[in-house]
N, C-alpha and C. Protein backbone atom coordinates (compact mmCIF):
# COMPACT_ATOMS: atom_id res chain seq x y z
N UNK A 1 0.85 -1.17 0.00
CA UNK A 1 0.00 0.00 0.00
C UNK A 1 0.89 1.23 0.00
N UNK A 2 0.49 2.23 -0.67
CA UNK A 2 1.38 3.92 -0.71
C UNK A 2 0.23 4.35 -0.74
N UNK A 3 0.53 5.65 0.40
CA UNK A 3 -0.13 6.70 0.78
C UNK A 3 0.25 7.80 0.16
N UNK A 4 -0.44 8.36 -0.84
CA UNK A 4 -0.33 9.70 -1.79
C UNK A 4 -0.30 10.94 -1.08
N UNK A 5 -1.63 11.05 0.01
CA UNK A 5 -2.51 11.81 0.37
C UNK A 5 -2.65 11.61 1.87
N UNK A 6 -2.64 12.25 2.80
CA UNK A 6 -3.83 12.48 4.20
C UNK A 6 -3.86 13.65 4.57
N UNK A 7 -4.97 14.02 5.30
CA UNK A 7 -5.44 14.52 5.96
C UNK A 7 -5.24 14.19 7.61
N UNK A 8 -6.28 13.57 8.02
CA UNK A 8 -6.32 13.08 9.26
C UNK A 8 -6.13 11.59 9.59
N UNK A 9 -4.97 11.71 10.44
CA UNK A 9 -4.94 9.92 10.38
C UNK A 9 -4.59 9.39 11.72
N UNK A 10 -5.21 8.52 12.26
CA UNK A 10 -5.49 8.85 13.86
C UNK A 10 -4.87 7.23 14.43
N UNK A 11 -4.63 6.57 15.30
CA UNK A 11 -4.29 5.25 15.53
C UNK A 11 -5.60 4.66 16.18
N UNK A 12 -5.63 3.14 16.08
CA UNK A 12 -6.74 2.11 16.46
C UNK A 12 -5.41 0.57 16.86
N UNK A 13 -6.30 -0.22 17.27
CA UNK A 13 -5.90 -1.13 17.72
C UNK A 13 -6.47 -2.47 16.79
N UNK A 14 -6.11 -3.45 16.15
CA UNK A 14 -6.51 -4.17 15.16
C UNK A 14 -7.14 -5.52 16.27
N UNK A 15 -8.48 -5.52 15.99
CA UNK A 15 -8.98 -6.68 16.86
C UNK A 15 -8.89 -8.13 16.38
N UNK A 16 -8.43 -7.89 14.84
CA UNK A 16 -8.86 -9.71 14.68
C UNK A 16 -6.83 -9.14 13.67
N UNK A 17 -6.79 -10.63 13.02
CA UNK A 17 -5.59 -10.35 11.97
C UNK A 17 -6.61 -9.40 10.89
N UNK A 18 -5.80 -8.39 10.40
CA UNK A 18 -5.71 -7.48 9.29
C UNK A 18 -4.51 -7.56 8.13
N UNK A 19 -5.12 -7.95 7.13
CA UNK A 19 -4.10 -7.49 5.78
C UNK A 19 -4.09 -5.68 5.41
N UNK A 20 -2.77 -5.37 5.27
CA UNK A 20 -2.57 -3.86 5.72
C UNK A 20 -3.21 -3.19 4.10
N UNK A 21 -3.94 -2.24 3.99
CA UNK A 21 -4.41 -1.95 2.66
C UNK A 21 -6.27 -2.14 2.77
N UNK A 22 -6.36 -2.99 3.80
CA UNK A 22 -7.91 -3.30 4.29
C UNK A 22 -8.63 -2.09 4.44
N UNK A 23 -9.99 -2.02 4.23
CA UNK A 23 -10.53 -1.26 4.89
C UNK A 23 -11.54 -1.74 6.27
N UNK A 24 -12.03 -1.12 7.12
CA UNK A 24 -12.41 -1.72 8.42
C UNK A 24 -12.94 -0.51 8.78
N UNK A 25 -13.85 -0.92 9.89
CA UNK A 25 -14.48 -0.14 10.82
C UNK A 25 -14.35 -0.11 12.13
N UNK A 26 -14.50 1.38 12.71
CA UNK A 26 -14.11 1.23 14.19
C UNK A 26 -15.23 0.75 15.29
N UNK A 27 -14.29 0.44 16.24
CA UNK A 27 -15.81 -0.07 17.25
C UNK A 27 -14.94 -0.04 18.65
N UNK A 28 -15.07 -0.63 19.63
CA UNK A 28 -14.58 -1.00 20.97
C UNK A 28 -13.33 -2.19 21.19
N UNK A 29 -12.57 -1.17 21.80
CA UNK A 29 -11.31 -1.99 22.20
C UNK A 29 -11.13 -2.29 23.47
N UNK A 30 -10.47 -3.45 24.17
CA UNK A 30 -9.81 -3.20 25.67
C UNK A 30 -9.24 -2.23 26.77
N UNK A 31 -8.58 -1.42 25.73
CA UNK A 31 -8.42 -0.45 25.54
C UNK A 31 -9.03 1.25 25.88
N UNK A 32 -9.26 2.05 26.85
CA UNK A 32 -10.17 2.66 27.16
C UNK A 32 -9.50 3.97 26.23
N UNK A 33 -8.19 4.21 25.65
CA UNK A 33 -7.92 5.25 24.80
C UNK A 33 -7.99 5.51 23.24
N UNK A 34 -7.70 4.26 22.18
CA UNK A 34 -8.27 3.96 21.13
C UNK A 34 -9.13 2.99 20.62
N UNK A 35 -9.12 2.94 19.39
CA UNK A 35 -10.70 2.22 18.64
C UNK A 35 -9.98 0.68 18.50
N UNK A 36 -10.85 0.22 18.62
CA UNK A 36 -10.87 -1.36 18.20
C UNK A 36 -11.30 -1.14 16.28
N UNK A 37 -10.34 -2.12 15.69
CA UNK A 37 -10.58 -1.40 14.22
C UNK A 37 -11.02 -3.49 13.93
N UNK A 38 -11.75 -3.37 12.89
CA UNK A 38 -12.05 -4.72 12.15
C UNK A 38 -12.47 -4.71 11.06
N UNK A 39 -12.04 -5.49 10.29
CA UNK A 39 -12.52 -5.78 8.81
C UNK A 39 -13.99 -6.10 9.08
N UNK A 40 -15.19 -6.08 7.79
CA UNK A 40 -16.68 -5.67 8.40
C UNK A 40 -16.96 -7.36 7.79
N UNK A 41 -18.15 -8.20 8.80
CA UNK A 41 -18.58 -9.54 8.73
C UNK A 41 -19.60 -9.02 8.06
N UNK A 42 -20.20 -8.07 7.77
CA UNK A 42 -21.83 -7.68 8.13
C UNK A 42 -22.44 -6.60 7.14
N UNK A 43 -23.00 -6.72 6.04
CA UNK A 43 -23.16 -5.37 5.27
C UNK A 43 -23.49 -4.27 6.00
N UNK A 44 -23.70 -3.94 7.56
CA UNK A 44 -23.98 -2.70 8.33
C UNK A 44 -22.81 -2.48 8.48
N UNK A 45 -21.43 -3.34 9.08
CA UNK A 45 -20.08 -2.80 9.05
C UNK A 45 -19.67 -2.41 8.04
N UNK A 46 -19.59 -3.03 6.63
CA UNK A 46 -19.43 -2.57 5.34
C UNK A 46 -19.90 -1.05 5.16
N UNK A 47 -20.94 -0.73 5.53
CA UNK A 47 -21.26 0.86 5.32
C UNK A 47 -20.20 1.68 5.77
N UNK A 48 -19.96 1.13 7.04
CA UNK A 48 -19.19 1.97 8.34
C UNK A 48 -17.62 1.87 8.18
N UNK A 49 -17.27 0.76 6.72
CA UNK A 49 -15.77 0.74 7.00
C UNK A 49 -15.21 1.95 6.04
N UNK A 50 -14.64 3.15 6.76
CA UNK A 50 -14.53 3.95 5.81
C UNK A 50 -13.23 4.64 6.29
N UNK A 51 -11.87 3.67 6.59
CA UNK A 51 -10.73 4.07 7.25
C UNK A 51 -9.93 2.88 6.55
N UNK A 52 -8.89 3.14 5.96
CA UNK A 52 -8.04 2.05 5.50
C UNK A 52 -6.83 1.89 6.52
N UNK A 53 -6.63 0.55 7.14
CA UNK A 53 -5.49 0.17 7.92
C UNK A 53 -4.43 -0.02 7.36
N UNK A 54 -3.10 0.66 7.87
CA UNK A 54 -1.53 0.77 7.89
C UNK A 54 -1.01 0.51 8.71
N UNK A 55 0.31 -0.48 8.63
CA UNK A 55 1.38 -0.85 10.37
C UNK A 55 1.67 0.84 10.38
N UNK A 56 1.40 0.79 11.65
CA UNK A 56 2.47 2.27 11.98
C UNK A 56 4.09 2.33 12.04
N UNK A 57 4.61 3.76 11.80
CA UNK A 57 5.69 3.75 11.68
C UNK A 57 6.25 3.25 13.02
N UNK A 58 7.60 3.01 12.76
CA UNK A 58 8.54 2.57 13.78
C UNK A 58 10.01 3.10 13.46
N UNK A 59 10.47 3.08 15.26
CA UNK A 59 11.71 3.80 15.04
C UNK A 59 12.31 2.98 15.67
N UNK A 60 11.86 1.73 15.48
CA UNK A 60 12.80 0.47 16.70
C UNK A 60 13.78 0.46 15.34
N UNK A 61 14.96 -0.17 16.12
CA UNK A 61 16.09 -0.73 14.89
C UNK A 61 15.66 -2.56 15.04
N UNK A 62 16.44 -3.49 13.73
CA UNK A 62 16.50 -4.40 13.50
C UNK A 62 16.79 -5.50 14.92
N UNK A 63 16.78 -6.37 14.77
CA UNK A 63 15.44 -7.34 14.61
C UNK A 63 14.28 -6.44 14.77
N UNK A 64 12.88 -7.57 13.97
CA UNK A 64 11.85 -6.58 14.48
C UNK A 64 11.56 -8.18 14.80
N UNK A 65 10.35 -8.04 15.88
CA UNK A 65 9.14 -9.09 16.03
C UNK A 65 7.89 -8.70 15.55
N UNK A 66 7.45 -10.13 15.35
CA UNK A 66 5.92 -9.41 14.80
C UNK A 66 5.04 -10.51 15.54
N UNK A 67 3.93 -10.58 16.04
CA UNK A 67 3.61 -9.66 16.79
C UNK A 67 5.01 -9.20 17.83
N UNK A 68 4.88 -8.03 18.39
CA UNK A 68 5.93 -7.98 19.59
C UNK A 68 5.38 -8.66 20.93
N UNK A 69 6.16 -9.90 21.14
CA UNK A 69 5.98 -10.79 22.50
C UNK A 69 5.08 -10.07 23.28
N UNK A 70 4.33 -10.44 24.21
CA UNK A 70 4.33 -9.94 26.02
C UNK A 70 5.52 -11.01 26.43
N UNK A 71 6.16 -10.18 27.55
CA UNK A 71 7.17 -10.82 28.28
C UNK A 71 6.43 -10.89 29.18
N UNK A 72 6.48 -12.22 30.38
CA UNK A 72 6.32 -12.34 31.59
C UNK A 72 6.71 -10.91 32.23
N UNK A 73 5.94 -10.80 33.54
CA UNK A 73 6.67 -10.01 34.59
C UNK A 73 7.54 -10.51 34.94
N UNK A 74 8.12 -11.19 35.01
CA UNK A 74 8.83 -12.22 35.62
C UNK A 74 10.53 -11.38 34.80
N UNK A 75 10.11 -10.89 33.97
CA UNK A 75 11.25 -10.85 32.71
C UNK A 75 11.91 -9.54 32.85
N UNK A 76 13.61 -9.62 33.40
CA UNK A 76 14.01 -8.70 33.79
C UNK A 76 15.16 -7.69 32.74
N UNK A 77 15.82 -6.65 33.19
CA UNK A 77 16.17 -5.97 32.03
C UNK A 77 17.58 -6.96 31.21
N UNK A 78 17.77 -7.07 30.32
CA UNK A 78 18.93 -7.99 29.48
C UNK A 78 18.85 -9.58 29.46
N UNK A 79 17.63 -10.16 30.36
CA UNK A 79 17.48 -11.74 30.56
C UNK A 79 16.97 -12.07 29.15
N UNK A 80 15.94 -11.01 27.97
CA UNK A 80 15.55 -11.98 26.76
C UNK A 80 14.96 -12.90 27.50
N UNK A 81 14.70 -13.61 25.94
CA UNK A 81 14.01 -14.98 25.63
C UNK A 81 14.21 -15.97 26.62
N UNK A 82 15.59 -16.06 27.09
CA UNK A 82 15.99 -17.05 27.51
C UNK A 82 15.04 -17.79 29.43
N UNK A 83 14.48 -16.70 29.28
CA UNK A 83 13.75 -17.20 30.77
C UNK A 83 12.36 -17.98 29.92
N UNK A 84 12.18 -18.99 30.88
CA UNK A 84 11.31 -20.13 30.92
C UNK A 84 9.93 -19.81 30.54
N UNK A 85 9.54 -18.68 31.33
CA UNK A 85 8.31 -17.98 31.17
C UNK A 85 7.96 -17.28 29.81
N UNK A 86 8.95 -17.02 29.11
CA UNK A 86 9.30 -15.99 27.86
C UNK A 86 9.58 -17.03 26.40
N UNK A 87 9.33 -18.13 26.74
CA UNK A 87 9.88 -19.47 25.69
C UNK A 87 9.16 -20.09 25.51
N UNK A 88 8.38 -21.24 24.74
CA UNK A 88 8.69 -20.62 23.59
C UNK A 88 7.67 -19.32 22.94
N UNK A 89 8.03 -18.12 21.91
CA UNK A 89 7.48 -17.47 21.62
C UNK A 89 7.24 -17.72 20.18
N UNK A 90 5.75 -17.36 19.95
CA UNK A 90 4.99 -17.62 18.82
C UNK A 90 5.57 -16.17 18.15
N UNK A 91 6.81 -15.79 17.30
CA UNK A 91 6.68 -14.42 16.15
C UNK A 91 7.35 -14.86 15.28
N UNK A 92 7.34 -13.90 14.63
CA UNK A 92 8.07 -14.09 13.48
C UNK A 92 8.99 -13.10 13.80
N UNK A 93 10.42 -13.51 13.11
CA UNK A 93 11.72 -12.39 13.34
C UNK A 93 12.24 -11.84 12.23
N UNK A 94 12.27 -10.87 11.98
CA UNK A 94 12.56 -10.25 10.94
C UNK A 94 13.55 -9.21 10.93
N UNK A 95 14.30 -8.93 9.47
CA UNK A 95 15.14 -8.02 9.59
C UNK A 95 14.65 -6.75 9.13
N UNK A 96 13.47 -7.01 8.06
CA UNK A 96 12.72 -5.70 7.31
C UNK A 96 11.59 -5.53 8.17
N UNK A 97 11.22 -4.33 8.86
CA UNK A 97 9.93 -3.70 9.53
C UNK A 97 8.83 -4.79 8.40
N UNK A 98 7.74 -5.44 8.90
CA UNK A 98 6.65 -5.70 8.60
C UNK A 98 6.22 -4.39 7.61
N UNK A 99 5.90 -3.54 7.74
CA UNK A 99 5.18 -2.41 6.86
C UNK A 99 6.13 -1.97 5.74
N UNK A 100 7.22 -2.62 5.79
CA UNK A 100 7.64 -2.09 4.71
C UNK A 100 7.39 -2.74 3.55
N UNK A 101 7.10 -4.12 4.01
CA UNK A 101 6.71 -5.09 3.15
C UNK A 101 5.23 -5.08 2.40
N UNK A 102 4.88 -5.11 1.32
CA UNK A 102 3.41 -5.32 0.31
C UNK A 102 2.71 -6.08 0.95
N UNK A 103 1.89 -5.71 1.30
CA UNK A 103 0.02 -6.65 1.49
C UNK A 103 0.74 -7.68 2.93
N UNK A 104 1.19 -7.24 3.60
CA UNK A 104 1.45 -7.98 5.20
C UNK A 104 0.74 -8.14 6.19
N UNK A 105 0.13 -8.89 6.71
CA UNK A 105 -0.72 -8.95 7.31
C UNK A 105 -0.43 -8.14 9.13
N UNK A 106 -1.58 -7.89 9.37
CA UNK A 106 -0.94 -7.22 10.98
C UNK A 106 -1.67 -7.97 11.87
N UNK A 107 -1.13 -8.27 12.91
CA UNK A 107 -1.98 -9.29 13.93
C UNK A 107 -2.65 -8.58 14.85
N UNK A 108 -3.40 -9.46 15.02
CA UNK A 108 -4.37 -8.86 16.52
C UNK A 108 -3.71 -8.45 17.67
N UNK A 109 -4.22 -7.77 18.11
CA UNK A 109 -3.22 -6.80 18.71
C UNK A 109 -2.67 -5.47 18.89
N UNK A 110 -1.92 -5.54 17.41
CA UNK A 110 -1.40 -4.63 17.55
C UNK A 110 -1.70 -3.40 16.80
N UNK A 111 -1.36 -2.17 17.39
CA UNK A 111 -1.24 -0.78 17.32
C UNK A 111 -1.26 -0.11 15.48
N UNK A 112 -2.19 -0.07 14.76
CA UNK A 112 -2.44 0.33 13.92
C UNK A 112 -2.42 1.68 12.95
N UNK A 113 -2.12 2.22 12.37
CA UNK A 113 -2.70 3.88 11.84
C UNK A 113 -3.71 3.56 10.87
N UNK A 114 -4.46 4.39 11.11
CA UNK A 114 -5.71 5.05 10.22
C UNK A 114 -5.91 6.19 8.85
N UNK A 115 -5.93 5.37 7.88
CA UNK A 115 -5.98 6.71 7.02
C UNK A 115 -7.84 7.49 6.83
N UNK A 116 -8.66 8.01 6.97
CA UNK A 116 -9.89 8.17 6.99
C UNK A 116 -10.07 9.23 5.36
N UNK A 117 -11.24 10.13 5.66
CA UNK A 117 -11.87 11.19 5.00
C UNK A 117 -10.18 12.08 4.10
N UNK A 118 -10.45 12.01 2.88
CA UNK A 118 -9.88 12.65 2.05
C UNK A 118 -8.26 12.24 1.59
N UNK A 119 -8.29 11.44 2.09
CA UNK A 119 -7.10 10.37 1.95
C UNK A 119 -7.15 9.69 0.63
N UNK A 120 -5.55 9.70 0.16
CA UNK A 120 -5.38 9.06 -1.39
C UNK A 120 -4.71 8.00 -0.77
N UNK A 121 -5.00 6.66 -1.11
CA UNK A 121 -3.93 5.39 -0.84
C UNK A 121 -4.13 4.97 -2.40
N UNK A 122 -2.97 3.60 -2.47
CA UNK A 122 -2.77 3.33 -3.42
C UNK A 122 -2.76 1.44 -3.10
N UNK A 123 -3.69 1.14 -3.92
CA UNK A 123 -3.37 -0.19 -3.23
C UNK A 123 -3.39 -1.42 -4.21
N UNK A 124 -2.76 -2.05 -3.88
CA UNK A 124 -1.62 -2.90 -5.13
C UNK A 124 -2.90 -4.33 -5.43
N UNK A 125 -2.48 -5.71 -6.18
CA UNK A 125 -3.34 -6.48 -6.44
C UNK A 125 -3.34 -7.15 -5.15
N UNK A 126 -4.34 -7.88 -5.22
CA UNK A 126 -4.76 -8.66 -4.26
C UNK A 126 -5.62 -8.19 -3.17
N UNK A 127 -5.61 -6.45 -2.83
CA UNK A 127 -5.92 -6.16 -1.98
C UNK A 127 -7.50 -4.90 -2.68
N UNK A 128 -7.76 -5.23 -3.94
CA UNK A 128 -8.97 -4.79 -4.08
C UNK A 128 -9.68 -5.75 -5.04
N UNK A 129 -10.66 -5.93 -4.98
CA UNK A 129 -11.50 -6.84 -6.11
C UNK A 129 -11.62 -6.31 -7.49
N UNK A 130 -10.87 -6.71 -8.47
CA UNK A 130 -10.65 -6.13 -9.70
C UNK A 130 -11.94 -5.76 -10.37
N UNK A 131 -12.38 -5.19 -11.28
CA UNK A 131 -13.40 -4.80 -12.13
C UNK A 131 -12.87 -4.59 -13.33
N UNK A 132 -13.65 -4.69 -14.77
CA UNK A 132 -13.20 -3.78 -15.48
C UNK A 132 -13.88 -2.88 -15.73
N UNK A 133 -14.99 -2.47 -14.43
CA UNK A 133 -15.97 -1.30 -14.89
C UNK A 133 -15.00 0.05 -14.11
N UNK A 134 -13.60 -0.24 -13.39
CA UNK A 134 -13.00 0.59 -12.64
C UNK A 134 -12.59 1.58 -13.51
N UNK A 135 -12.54 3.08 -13.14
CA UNK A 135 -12.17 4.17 -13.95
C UNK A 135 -11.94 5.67 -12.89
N UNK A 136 -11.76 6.49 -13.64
CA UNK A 136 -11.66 7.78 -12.57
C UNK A 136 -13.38 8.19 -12.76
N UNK A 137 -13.45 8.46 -10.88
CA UNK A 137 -14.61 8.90 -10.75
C UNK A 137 -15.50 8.21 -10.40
N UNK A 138 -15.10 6.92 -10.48
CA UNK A 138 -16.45 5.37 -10.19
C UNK A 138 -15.66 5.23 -9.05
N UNK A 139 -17.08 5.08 -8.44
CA UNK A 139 -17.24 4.56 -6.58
C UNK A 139 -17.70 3.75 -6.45
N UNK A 140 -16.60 3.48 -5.45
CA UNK A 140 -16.41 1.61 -4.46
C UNK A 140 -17.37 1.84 -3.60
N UNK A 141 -17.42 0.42 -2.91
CA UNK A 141 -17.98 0.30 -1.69
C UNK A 141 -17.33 -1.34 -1.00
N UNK A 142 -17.22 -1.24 0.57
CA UNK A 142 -16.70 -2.50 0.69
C UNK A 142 -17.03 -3.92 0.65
N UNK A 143 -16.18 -4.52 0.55
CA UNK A 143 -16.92 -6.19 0.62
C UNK A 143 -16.50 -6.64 2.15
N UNK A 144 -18.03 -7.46 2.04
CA UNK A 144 -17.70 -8.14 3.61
C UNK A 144 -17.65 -9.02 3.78
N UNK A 145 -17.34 -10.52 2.54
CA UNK A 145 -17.54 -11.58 2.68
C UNK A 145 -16.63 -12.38 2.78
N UNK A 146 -16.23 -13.11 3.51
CA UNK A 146 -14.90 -14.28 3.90
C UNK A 146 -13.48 -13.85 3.61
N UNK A 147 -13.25 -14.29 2.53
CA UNK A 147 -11.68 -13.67 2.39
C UNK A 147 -11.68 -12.30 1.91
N UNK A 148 -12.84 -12.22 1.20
CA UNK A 148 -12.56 -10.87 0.35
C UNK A 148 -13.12 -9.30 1.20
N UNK A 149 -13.41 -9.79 2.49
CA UNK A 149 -14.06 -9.01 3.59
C UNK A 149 -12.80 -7.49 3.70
N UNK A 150 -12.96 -6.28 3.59
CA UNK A 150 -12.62 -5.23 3.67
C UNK A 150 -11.70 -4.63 2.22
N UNK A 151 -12.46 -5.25 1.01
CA UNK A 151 -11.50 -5.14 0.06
C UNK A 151 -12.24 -4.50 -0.52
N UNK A 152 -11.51 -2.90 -1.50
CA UNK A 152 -13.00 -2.00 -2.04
C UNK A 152 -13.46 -2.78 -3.48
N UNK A 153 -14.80 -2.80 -3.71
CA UNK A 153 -15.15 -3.41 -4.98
C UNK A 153 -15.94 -2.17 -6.04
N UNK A 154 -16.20 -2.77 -7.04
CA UNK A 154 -17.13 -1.55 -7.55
C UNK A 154 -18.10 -1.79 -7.33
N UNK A 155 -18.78 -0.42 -7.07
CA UNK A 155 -20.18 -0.13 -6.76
C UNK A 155 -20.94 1.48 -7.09
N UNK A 156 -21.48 1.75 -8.25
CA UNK A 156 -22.28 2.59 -9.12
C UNK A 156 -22.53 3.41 -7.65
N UNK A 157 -23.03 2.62 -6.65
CA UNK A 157 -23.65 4.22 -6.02
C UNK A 157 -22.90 3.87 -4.42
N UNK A 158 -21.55 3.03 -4.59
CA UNK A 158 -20.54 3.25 -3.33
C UNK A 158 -20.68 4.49 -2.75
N UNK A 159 -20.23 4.54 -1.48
CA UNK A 159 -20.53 5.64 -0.76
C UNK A 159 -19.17 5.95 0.28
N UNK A 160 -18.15 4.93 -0.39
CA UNK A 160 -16.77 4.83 0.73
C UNK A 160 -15.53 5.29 0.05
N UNK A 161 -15.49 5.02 -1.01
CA UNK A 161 -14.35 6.27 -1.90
C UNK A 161 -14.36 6.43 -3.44
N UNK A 162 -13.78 7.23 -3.97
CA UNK A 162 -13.79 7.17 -5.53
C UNK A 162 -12.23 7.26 -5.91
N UNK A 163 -12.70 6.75 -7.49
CA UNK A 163 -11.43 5.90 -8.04
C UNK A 163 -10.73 7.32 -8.79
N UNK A 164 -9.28 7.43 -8.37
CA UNK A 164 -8.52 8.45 -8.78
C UNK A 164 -7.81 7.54 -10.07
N UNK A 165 -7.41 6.52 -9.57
CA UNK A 165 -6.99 6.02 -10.91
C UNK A 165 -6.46 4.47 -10.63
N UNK A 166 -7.12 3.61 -11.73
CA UNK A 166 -6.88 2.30 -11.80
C UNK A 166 -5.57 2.04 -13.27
N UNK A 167 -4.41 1.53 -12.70
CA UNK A 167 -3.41 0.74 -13.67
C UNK A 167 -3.66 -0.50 -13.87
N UNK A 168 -4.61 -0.78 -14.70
CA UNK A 168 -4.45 -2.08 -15.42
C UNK A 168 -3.55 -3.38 -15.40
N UNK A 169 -2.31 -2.61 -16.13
CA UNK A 169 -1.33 -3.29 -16.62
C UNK A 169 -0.15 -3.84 -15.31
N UNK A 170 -0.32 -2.48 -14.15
CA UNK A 170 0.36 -2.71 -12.87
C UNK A 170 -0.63 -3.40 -12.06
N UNK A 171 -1.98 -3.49 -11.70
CA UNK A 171 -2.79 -3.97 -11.47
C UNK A 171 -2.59 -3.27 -9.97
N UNK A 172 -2.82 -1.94 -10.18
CA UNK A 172 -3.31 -0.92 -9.00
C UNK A 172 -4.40 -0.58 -9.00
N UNK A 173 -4.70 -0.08 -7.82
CA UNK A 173 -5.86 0.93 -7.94
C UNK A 173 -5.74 2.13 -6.45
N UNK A 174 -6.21 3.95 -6.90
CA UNK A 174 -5.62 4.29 -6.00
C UNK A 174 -7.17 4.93 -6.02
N UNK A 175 -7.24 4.96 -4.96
CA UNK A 175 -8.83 6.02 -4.18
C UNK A 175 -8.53 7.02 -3.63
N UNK A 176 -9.41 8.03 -3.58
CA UNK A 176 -9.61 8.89 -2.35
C UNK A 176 -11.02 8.61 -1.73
N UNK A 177 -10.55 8.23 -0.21
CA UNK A 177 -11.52 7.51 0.70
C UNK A 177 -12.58 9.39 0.76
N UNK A 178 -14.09 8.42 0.78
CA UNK A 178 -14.85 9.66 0.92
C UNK A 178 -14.89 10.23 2.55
């Protein structure tokens, strides 16, 4: 996903796994300071998903984890992995930030950005339902069904963004979210 454009772009917390480029709607988190964000089960969430999810930036250096562990309390400063309580850990280790990477999924969990209202993204294949009725000026609306749940599709009288411009041949498509 590339971000052309924002305006206002606020952080949420991703409640279920998210593929980054999704669109989703906010709702209630654990959390008593930001939104619980989710891809929509439900054509009433589908109305409401009108924020596309991004990993947020980071200024950690290399390794990254993904998700980032909880450590035990137990887990003191320089001990790592290596305590009992802290082993084994379910991530993945990486040398490239997660977000830098195309269509990556973000886990539950974690700490999200929001692109909303007047925002240009750009979002690569896989992560919108192709058409060939796509053009400048034709409006999406989201899908909410199984895999293809938060992906913009076409829709004549969408109400969630319009198409700045679809590449064919690159098999992009970039919106500005309404």
């Amino acid at each position: 996903m590339r971000i052309n454009r924002f305006l206002d772009v606020f952080g949420g917390i991703a409640t279920a796994d998210i593929a980054e480029g999704r669109f989703a709607y906010l709702g209630d988190s654990d959390e008593d300071d930001v939104y619980g964000v989710a891809v929509p089960a439900s054509e009433a969430n589908a109305l409401l998903s009108n924020v596309c999810v991004s990993w947020p930036p980071t200024n950690l250096k290399s390794p990254f984890y993904t998700p980032m562990p909880a450590l035990s309390p137990t887990w003191a400063l320089r001990q790592g992995f290596n305590q009992d309580a802290n082993d084994p850990s379910d991530v993945e280790l990486s040398y490239v930030y997660a977000g830098s990477r195309d269509s990556s999924t973000i886990p539950s969990g974690t700490y999200v950005r929001l692109f909303s209202s007047h925002s240009v993204v750009t979002l690569t294949s896989g992560n919108f339902i192709d058409s060939a009725s796509f053009a400048r000026g034709v409006r999406v609306s989201i899908s909410y069904s199984g895999t293809n749940a938060g992906k913009p599709q076409y829709d004549a009288s969408g109400t969630i963004a319009i198409v700045e411009d679809y590449d064919s041949s690159a098999l992009t498509l970039t919106l500005r979210i309404l």
